[in-house]
C-alpha atoms as a PDB file:
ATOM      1  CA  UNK A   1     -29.592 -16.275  25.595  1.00  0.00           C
ATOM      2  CA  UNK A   2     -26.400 -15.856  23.519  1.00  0.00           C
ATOM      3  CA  UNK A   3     -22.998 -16.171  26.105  1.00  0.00           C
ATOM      4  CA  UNK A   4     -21.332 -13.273  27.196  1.00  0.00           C
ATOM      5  CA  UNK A   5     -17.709 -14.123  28.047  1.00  0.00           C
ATOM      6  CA  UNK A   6     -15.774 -11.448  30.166  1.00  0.00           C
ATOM      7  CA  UNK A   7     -14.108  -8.718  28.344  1.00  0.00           C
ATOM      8  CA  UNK A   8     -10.886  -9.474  26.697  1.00  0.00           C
ATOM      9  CA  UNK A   9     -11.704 -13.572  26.116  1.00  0.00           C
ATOM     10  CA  UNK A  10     -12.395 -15.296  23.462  1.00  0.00           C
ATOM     11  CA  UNK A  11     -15.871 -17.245  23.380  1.00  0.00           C
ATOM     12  CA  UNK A  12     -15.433 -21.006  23.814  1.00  0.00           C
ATOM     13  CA  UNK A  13     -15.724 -21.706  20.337  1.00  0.00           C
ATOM     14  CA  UNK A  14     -13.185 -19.105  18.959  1.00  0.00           C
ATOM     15  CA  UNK A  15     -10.465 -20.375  21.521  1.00  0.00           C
ATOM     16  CA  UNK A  16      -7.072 -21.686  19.441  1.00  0.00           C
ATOM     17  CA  UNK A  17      -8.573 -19.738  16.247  1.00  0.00           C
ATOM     18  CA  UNK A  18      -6.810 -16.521  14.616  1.00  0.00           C
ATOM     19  CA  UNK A  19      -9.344 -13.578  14.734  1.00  0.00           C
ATOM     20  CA  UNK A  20      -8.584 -10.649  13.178  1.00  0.00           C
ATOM     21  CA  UNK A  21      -7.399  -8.676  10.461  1.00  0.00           C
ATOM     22  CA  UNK A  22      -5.537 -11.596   7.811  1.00  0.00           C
ATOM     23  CA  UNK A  23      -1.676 -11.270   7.943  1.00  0.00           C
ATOM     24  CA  UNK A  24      -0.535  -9.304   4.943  1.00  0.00           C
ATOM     25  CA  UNK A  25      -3.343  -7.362   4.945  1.00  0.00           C
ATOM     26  CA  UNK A  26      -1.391  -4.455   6.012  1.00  0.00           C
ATOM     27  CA  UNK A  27       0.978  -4.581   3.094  1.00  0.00           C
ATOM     28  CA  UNK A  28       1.861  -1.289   1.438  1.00  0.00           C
ATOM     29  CA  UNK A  29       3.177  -2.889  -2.361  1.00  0.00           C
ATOM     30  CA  UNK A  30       0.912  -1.664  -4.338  1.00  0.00           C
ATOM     31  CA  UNK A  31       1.446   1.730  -3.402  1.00  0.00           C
ATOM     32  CA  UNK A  32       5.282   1.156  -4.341  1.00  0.00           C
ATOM     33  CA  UNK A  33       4.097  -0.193  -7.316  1.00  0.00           C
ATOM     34  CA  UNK A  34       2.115   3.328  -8.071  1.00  0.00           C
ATOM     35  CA  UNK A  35       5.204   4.884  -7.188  1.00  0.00           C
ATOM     36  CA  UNK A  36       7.614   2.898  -9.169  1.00  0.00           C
ATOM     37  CA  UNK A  37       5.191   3.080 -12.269  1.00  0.00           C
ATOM     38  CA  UNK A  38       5.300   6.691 -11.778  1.00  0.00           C
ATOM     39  CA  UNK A  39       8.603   7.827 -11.807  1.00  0.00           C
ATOM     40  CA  UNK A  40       9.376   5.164 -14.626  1.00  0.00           C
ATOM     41  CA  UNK A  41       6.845   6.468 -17.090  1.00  0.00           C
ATOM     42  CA  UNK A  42       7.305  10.032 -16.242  1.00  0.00           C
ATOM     43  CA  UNK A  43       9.130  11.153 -19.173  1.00  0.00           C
ATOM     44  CA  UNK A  44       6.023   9.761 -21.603  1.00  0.00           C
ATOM     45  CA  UNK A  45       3.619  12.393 -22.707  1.00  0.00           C
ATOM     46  CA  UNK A  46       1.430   9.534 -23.399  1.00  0.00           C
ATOM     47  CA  UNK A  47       1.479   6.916 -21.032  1.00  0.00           C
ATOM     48  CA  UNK A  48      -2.074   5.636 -19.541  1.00  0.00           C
ATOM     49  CA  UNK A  49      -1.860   5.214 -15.201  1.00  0.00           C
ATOM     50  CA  UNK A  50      -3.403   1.984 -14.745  1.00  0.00           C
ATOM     51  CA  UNK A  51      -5.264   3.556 -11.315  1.00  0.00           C
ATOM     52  CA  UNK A  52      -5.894   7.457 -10.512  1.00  0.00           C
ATOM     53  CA  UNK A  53      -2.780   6.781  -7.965  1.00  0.00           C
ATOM     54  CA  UNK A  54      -0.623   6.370 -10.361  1.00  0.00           C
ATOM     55  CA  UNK A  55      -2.040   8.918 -12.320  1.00  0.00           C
ATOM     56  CA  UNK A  56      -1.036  11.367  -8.869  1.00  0.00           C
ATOM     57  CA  UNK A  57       2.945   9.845  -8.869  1.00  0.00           C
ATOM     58  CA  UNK A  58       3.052  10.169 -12.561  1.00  0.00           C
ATOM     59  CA  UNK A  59       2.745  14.080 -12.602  1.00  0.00           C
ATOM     60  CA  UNK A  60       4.400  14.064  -8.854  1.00  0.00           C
ATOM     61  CA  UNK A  61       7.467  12.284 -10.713  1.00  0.00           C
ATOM     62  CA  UNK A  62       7.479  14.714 -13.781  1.00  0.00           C
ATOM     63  CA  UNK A  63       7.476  17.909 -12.605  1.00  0.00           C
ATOM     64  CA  UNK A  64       9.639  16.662  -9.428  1.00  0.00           C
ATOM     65  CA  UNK A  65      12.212  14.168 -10.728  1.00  0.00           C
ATOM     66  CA  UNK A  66      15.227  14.348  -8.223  1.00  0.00           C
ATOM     67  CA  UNK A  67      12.919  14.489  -5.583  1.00  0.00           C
ATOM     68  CA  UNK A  68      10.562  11.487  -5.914  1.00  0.00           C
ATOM     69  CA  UNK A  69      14.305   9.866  -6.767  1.00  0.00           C
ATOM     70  CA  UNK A  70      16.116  10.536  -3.554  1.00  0.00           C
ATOM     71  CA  UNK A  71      13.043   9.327  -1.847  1.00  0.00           C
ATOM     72  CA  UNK A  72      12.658   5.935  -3.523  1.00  0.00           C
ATOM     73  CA  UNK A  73      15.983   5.286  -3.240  1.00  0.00           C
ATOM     74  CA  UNK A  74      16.040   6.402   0.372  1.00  0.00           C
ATOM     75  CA  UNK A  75      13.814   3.881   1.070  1.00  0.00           C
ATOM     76  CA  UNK A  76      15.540   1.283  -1.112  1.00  0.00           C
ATOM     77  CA  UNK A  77      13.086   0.363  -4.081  1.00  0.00           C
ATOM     78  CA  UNK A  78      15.119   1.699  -6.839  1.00  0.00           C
END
């Protein structure tokens, strides 16, 4: 019979070890990066989006310039 601990502990052999989700799993950068690459590129007619993402930001930035602007540098990564 496999041990049950009570809710909310950690089995004996987990105790002192990191369960979980990894740190910096949670990071957003590559969806600045889409961004970025977006707004950057949006004045090419021919420029390839290296994800479908990108591909979203790069139209998003084109036919709305200022806007996708004022909001990257709102949020300081331009």
């Amino acid at each position: 019979m496999r041990h049950r601990p009570p809710k909310g502990k950690a089995p004996p052999w987990l105790e002192g070890k990191r369960t979980g989700r990894p740190k910096g799993s949670r990071s957003h950068q590559k969806d600045w990066d889409n961004m970025i690459w977006g707004y950057e590129n949006r004045l090419k007619s021919d420029a390839h989006p290296p994800n479908k993402s990108a591909w979203i930001w790069w139209h998003f930035a084109h036919y709305f310039p200022n806007q996708v602007e004022d909001f990257l540098v709102r949020y300081g990564k331009i």
